[in-house]
Each structure stands twice: as C-alpha cells, then as structure tokens.
C-alpha atoms as a PDB file:
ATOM      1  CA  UNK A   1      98.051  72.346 105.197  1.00  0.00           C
ATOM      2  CA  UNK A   2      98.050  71.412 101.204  1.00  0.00           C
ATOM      3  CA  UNK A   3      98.556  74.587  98.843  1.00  0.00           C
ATOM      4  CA  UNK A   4      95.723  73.404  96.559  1.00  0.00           C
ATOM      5  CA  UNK A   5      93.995  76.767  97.014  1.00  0.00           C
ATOM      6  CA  UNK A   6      96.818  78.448  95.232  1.00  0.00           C
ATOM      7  CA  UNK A   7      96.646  79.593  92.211  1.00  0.00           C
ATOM      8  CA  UNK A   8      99.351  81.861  90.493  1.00  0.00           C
ATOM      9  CA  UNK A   9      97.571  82.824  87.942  1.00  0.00           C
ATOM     10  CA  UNK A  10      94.544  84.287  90.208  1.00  0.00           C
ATOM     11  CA  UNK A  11      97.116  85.931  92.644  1.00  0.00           C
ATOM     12  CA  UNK A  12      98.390  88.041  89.500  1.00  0.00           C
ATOM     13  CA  UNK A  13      95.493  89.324  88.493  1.00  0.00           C
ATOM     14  CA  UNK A  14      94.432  90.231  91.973  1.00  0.00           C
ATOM     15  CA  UNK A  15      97.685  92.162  92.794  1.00  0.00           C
ATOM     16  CA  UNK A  16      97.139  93.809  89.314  1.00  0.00           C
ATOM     17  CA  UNK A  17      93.913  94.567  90.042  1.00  0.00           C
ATOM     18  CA  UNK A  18      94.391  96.166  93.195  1.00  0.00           C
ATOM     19  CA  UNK A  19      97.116  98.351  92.796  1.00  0.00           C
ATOM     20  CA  UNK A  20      95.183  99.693  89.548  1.00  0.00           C
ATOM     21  CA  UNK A  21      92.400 100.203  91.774  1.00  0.00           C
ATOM     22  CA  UNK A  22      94.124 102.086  94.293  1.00  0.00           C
ATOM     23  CA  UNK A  23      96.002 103.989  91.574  1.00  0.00           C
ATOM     24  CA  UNK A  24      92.671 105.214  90.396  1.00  0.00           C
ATOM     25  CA  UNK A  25      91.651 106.129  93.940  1.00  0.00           C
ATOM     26  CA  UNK A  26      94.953 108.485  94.541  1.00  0.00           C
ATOM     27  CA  UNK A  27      93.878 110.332  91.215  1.00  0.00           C
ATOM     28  CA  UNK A  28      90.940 111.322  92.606  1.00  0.00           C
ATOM     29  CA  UNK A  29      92.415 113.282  95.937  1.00  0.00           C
ATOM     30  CA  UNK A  30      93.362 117.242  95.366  1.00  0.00           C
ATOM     31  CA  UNK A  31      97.060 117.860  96.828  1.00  0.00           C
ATOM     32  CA  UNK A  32      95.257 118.350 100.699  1.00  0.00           C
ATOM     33  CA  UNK A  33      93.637 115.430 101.253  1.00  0.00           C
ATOM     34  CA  UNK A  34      97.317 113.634 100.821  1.00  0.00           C
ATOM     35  CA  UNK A  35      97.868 114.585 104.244  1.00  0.00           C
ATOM     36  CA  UNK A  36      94.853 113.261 106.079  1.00  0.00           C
ATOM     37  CA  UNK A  37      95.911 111.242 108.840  1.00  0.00           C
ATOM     38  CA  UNK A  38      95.057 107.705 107.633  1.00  0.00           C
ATOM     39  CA  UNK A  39      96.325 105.892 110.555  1.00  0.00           C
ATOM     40  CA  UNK A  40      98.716 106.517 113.553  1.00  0.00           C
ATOM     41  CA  UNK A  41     101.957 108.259 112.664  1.00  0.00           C
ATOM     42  CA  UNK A  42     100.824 107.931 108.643  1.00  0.00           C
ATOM     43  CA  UNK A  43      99.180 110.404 106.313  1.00  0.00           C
ATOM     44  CA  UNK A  44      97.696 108.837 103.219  1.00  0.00           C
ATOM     45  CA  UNK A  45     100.964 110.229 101.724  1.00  0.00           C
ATOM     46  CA  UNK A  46     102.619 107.940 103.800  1.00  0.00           C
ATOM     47  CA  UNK A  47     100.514 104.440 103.286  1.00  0.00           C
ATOM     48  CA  UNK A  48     101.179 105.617  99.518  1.00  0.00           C
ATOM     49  CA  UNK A  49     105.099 105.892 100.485  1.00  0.00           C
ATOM     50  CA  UNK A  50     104.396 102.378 102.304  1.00  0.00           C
ATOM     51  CA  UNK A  51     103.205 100.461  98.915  1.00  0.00           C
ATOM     52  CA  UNK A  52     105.679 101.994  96.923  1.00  0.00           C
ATOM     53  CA  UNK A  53     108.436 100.779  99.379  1.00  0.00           C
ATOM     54  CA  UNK A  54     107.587  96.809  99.630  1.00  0.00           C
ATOM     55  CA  UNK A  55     107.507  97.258  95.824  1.00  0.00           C
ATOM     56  CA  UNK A  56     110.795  98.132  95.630  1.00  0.00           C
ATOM     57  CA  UNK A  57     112.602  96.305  98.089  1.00  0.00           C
ATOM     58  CA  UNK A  58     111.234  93.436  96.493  1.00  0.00           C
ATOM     59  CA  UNK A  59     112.244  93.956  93.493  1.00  0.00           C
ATOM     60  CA  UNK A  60     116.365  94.598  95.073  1.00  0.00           C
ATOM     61  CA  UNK A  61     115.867  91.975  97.135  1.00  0.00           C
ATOM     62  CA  UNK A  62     115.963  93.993 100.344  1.00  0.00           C
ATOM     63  CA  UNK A  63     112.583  92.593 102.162  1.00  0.00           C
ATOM     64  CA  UNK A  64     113.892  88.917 101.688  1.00  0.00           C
ATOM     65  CA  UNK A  65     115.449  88.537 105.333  1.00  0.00           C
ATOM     66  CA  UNK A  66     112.337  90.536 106.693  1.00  0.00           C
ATOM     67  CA  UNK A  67     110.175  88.492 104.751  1.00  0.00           C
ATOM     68  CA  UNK A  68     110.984  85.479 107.153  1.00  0.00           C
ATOM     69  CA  UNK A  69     111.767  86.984 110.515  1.00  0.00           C
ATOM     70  CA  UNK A  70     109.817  89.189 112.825  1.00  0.00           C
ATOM     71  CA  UNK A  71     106.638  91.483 112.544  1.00  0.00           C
ATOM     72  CA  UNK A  72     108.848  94.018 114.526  1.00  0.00           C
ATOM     73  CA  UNK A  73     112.006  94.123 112.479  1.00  0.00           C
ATOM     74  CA  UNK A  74     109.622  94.604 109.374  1.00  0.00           C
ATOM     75  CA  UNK A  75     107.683  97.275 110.853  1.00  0.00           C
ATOM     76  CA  UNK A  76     110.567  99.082 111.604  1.00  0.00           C
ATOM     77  CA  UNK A  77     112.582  98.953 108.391  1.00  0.00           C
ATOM     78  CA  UNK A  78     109.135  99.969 107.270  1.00  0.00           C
ATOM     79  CA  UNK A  79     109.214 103.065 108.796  1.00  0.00           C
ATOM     80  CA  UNK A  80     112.862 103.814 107.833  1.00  0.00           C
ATOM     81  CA  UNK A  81     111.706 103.213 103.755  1.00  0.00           C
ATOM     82  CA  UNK A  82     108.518 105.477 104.605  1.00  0.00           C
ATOM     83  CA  UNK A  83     110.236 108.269 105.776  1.00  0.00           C
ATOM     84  CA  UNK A  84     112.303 108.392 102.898  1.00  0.00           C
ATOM     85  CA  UNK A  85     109.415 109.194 100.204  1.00  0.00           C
ATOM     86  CA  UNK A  86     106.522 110.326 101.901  1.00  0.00           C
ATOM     87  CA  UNK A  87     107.122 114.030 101.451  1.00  0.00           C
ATOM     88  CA  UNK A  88     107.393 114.004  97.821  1.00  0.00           C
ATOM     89  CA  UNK A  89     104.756 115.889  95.296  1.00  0.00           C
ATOM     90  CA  UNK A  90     101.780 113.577  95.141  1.00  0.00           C
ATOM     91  CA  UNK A  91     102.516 113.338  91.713  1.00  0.00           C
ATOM     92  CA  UNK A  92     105.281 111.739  92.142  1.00  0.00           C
ATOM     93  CA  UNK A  93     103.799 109.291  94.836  1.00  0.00           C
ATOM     94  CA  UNK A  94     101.002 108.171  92.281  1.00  0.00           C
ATOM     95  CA  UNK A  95     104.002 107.384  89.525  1.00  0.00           C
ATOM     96  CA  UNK A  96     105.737 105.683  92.372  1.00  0.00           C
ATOM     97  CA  UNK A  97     102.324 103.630  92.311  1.00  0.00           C
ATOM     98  CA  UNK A  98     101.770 102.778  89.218  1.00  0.00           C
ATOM     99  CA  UNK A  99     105.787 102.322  87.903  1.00  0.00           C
ATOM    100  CA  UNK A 100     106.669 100.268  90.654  1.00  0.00           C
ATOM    101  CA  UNK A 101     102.969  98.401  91.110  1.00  0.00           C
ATOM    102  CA  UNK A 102     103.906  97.186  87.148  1.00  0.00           C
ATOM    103  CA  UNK A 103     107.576  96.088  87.935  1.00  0.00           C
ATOM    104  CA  UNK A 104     106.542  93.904  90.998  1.00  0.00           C
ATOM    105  CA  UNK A 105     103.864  92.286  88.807  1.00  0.00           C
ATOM    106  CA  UNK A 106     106.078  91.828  86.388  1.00  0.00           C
ATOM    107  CA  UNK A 107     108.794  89.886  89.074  1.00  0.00           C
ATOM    108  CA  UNK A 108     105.553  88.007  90.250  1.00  0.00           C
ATOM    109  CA  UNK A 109     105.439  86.127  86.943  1.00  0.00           C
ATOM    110  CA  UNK A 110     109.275  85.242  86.519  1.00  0.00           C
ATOM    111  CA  UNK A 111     109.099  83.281  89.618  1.00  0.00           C
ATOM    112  CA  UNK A 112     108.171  79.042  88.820  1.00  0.00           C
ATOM    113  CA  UNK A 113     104.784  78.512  89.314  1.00  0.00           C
ATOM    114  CA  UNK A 114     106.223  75.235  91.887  1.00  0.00           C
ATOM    115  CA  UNK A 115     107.514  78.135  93.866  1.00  0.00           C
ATOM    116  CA  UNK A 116     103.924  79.013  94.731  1.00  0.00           C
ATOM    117  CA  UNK A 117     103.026  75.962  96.669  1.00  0.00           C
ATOM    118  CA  UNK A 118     105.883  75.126  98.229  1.00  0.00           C
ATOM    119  CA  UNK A 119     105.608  75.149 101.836  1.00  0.00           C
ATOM    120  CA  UNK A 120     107.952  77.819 103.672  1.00  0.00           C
ATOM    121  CA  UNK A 121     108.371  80.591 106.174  1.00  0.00           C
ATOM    122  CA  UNK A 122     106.090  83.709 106.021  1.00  0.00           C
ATOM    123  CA  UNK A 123     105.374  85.983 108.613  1.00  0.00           C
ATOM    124  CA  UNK A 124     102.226  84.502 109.232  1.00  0.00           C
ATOM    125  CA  UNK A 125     103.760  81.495 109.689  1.00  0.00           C
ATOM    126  CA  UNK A 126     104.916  78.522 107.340  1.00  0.00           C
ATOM    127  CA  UNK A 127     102.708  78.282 104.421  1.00  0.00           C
ATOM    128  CA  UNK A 128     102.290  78.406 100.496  1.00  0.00           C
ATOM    129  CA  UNK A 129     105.361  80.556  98.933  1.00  0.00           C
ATOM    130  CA  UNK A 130     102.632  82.047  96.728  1.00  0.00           C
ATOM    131  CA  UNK A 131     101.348  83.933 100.294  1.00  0.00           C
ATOM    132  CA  UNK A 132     104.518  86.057 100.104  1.00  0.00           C
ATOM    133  CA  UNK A 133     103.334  87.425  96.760  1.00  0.00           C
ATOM    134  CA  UNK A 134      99.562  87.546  97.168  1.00  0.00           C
ATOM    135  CA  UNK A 135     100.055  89.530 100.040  1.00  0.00           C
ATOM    136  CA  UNK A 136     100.423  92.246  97.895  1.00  0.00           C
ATOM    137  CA  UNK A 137      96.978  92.122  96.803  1.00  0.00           C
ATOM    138  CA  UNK A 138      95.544  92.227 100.491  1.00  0.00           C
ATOM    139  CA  UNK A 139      97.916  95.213 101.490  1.00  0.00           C
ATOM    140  CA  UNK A 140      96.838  97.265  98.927  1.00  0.00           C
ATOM    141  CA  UNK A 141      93.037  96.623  99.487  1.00  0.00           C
ATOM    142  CA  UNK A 142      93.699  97.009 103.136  1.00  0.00           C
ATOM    143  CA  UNK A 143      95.172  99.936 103.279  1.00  0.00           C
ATOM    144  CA  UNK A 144      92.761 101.440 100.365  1.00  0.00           C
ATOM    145  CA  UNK A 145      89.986 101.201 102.961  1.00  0.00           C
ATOM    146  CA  UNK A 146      92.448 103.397 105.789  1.00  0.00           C
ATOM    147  CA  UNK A 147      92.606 106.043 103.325  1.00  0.00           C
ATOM    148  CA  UNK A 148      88.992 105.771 102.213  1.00  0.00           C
ATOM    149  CA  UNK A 149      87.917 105.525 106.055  1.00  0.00           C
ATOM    150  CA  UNK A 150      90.040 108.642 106.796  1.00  0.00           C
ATOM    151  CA  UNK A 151      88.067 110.711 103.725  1.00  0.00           C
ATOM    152  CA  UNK A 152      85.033 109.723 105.567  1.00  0.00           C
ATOM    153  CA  UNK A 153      83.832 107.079 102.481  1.00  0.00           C
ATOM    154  CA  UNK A 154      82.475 103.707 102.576  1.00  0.00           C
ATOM    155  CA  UNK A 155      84.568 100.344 102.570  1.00  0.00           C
ATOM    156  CA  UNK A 156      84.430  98.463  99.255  1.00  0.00           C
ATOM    157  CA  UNK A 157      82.486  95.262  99.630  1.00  0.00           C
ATOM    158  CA  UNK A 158      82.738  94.800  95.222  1.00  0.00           C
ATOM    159  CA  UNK A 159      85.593  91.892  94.402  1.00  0.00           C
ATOM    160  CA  UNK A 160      86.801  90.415  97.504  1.00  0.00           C
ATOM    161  CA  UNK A 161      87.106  86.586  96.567  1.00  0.00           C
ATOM    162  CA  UNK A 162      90.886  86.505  96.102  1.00  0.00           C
ATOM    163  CA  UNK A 163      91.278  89.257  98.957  1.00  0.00           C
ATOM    164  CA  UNK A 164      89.285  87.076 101.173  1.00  0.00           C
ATOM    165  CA  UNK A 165      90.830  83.724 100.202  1.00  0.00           C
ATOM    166  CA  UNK A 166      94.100  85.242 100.408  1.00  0.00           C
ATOM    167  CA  UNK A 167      93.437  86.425 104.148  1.00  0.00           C
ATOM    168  CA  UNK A 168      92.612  82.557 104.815  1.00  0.00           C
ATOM    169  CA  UNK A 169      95.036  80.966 103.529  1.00  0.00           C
ATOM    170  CA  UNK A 170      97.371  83.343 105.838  1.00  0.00           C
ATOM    171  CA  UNK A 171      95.296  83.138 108.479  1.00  0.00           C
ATOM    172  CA  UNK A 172      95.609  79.142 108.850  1.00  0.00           C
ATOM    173  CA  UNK A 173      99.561  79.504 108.268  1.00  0.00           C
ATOM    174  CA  UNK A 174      98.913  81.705 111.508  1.00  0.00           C
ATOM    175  CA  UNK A 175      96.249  79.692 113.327  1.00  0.00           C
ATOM    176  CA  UNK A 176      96.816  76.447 113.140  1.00  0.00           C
ATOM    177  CA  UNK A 177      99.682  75.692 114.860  1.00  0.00           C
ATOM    178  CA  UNK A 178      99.126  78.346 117.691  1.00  0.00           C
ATOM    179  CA  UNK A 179      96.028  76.359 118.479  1.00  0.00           C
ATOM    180  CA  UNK A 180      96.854  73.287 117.183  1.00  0.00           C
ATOM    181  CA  UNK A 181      97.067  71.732 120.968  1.00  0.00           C
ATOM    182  CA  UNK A 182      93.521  72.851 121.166  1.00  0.00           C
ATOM    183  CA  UNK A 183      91.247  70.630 118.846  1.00  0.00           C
ATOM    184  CA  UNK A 184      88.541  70.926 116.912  1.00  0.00           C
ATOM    185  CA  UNK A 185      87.123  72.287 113.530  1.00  0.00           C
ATOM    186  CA  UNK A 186      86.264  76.367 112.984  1.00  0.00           C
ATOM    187  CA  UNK A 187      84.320  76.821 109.677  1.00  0.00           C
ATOM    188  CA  UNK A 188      84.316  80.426 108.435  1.00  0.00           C
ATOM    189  CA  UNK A 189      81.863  82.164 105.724  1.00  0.00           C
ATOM    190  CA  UNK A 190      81.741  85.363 104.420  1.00  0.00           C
ATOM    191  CA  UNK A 191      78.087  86.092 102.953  1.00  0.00           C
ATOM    192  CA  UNK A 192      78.121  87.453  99.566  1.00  0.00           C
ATOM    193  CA  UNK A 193      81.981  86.834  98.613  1.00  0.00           C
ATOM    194  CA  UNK A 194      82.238  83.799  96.078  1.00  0.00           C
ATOM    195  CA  UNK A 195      84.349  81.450  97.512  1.00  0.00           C
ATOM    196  CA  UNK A 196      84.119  77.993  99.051  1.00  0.00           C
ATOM    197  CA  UNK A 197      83.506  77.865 102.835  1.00  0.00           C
ATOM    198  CA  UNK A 198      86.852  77.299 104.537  1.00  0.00           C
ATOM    199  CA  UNK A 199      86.869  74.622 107.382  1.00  0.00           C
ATOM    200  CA  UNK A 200      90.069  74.906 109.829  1.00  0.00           C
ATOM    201  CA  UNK A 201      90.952  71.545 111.434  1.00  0.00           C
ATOM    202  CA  UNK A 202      92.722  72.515 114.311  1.00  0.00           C
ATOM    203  CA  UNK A 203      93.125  68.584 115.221  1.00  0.00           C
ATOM    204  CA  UNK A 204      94.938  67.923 112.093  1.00  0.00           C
ATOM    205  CA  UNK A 205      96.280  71.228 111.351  1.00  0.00           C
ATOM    206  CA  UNK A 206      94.646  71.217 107.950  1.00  0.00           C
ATOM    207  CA  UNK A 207      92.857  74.446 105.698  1.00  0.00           C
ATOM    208  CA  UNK A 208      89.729  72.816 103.906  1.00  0.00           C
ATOM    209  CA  UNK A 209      88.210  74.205 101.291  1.00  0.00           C
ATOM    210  CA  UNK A 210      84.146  73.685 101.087  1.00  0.00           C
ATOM    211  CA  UNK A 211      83.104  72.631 104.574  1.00  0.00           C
ATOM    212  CA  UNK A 212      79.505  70.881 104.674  1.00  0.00           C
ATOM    213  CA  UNK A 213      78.478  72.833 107.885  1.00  0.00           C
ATOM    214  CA  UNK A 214      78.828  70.699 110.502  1.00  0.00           C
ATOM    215  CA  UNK A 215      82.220  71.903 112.193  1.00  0.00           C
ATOM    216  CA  UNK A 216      82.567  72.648 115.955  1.00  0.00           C
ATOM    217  CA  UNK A 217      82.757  76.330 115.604  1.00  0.00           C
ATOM    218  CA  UNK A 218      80.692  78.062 112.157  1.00  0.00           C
ATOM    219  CA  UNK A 219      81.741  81.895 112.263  1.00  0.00           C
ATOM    220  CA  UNK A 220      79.245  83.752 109.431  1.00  0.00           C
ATOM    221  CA  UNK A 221      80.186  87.378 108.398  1.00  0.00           C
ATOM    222  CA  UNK A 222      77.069  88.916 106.705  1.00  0.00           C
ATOM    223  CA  UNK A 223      79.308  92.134 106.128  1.00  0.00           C
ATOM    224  CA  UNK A 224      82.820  90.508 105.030  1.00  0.00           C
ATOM    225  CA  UNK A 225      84.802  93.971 104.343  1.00  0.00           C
ATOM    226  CA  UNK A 226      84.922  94.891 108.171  1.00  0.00           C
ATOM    227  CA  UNK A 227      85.459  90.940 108.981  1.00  0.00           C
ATOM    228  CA  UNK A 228      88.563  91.261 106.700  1.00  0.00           C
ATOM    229  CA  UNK A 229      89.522  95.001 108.263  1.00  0.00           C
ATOM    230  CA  UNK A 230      89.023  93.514 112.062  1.00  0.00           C
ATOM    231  CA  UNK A 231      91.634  90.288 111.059  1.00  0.00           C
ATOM    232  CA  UNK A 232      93.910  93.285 109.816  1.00  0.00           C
ATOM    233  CA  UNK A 233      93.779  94.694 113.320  1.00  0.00           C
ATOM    234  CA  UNK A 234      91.393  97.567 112.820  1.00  0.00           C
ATOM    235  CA  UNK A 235      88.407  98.797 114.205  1.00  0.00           C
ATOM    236  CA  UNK A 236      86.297  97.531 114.853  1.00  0.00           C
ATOM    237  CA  UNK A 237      87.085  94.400 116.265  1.00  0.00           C
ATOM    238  CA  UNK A 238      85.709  91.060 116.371  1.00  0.00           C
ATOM    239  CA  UNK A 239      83.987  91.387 119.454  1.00  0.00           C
ATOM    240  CA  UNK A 240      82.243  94.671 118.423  1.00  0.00           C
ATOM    241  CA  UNK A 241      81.106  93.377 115.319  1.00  0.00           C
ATOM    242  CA  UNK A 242      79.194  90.630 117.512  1.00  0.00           C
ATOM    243  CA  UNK A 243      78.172  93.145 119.308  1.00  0.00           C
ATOM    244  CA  UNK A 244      76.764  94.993 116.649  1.00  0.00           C
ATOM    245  CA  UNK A 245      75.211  91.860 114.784  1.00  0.00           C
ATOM    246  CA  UNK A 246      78.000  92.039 111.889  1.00  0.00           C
ATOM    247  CA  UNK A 247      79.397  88.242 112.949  1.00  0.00           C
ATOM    248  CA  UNK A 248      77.393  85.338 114.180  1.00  0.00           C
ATOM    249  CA  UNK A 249      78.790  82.602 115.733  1.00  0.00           C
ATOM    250  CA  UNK A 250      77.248  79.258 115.928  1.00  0.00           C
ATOM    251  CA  UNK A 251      78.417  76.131 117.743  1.00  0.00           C
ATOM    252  CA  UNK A 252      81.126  75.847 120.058  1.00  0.00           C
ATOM    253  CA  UNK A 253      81.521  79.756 121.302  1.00  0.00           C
ATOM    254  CA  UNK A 254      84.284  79.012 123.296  1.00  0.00           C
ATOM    255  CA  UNK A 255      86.147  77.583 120.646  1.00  0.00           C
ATOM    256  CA  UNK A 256      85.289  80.565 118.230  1.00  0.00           C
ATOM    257  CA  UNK A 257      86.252  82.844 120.785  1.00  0.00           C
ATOM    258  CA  UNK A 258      89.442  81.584 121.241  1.00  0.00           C
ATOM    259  CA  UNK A 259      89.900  81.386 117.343  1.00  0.00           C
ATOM    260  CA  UNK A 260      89.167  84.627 116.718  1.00  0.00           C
ATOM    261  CA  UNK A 261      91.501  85.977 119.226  1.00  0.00           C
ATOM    262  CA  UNK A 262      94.652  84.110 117.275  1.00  0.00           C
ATOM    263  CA  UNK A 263      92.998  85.014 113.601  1.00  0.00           C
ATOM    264  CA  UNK A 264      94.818  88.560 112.585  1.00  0.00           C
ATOM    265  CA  UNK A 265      97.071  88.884 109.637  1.00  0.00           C
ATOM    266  CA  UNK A 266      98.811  92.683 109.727  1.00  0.00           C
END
C-alpha cells in the first residue's frame, strides 16, 4: 500500500477544522445536557474528557507505546485519563478543547512532512505515519455525531472528504492483510463526498485511488455519514443499512460480505 493519498497539509486543516467544529458544538449545550449519556459508561462530559486526553498525552509523549500496541491497552489507559477530567465545570472542558485542540495542531506541523508517508505500525495496522495524526480528525467527527445522536439531532453529512478518505486509508492498513489470503478487488463509493473511488486489491494488498468500476465487489453508500458511523462500530451496522437500502452492494456479495465484516476502524 503506497502513501500517495497522504497529504499533510490536508490532514491539518481537517484536524483544525474539526476540533473547531466540535468546539462550536459544546458552546451550544446549557450545563445539563453535559451529562447526557452519549455512549456506554460516557456522558458527553466524558467523550469531551476523551479528546482532551489523546491531546495531551500526545503532546508528553504518553500515547506513543499505546499508539503501536493493542486496542485493549489503549482503551483502558483511556478510561484511566477520562476519569481524571470528566467532572470538571463544562467550562473548563470546552477550554480543555480548544487550548489543547491548538497545541496538538501545532505538534502536527513540527513533525517532517517524510514522516507522513512512511510506512509503520498503527493500530489499524501498518500504514502511512500521517494515519496516527489524521486520526484526530476522524475521532473528533466521530464522536461529534455520539453527542449529537444522544441530543436527539441529525448526523452531519457537510465536509466529509478528508474524514472519509482518512477512514480508508485506515481501513486498508486494517483490511488488507486480514484478507489478503482471500483475493480479489472491493471498490467502495460514498455518493455525494468528493473523493476518488477507492479500489482495495486484496490480491496485491494494494489501496487504489480512482477505480474504473469494474472490481469484484462495488459497495455504494448513498448516505456516507452512517457508512462512516457503522465502520466506527455504531449503530447501525452494515447489515442494517442493507437492510434498510442505505448500502448497495454489487458484484461478488460474498466477497463484500466478508469485507465488510473486517472493515471497522474504532
């Protein structure tokens, strides 16, 4: 998988652009709403807590050696960092935010662009360094749509080509060599969203960008917000959104099937 789909300069302005976006959603919540249950265990204060503490422990170095080991050990030092801030004055929480948002942008830029392509460890799997730092991006958009789900509003559908492209680009580091014994090409595209289609050659264990339409498998998602929620393991799922006529699938369905099954980045 080449790293030609990375581009530092586009993965700064998306992280900036999503943490100022879900700054300017926490301004709008009076002091109850902060404790909505946004997801299991986790008020919104606490998916604020959450942003505020990968911002940080990037920034002092402490999420290096989770960076490159297991989903477990980082959910649980997750919790640990969560529990420390979540009960503070929401005021404080949206300072957190924005202060700490600002500083990791600012690290983002120090680092060599070559750092960005260079093929490494993630916890997706090995892929472009840059994934490590556009992943910031896609966790704040993510979990903008928990909290806005748990108020009862709509997802946002507006912006979502690097969120999208950034979920793909993990997504192969993921994919690819899980069902690289398997064979085959899965093209997937997201209606509305303005980036190339994305062909993954699961024979060669290559991410191409602008497929012509002709691979094995072609997923289409007509509604690409809850695509990109279902590959962050919510609800609902891939097979509901079939179900509901939010994901066609044309080709090899077998093949798609087992594709989507592998396809999550959390």
């Amino acid at each position: 998988m080449t790293a030609s789909g990375i581009d530092k300069d586009e993965i700064l302005r998306s992280v900036r652009a999503e943490r100022k976006r879900t700054a300017s959603f926490l301004r709008t919540l009076e002091p109850p709403q902060w404790d909505t249950v946004a997801l299991p265990g986790w008020r919104i204060r606490e998916v604020v807590a959450h942003l505020i503490s990968l911002d940080v422990s990037a920034l002092n170095g402490a999420i290096l050696p989770l960076a490159f080991g297991s989903m477990e050990k980082l959910e649980r030092w997750n919790d640990r960092q969560v529990a420390k801030r979540a009960d503070r004055p929401p005021a404080e929480l949206l300072l957190g935010v924005e202060r700490w948002g600002a500083r990791f942008a600012r690290l983002a830029r120090t680092i060599p662009n070559g750092l960005y392509h260079v093929t490494m460890p993630t916890l997706w799997g090995r892929g472009p360094g840059g994934l490590l730092i556009w992943s910031r991006a896609y966790d704040d958009w993510v979990h903008r749509q928990d909290m806005r789900r748990a108020l009862g509003l709509p997802e946002e559908d507006a912006d979502l080509a690097s969120v999208a492209s950034f979920l793909l680009w993990a997504g192969a580091a993921r994919v690819l060599p899980e069902l690289g014994g398997r064979g085959g090409t899965v093209e997937i595209r997201l209606d509305g969203v303005p980036i190339p289609r994305h062909v993954f050659d699961l024979t060669a264990g290559g991410l191409v960008e602008g497929g012509d339409g002709q691979a094995d498998a072609r997923i289409r998602a007509p509604k690409p917000a809850p695509f990109v929620m279902a590959a962050a393991g919510r609800r609902p799922t891939f097979d509901e959104l079939r179900d509901r006529g939010d994901l066609d699938v044309e080709g090899d369905d077998t093949l798609a099937k087992e594709f989507l099954e592998a396809f999550r980045v959390v």
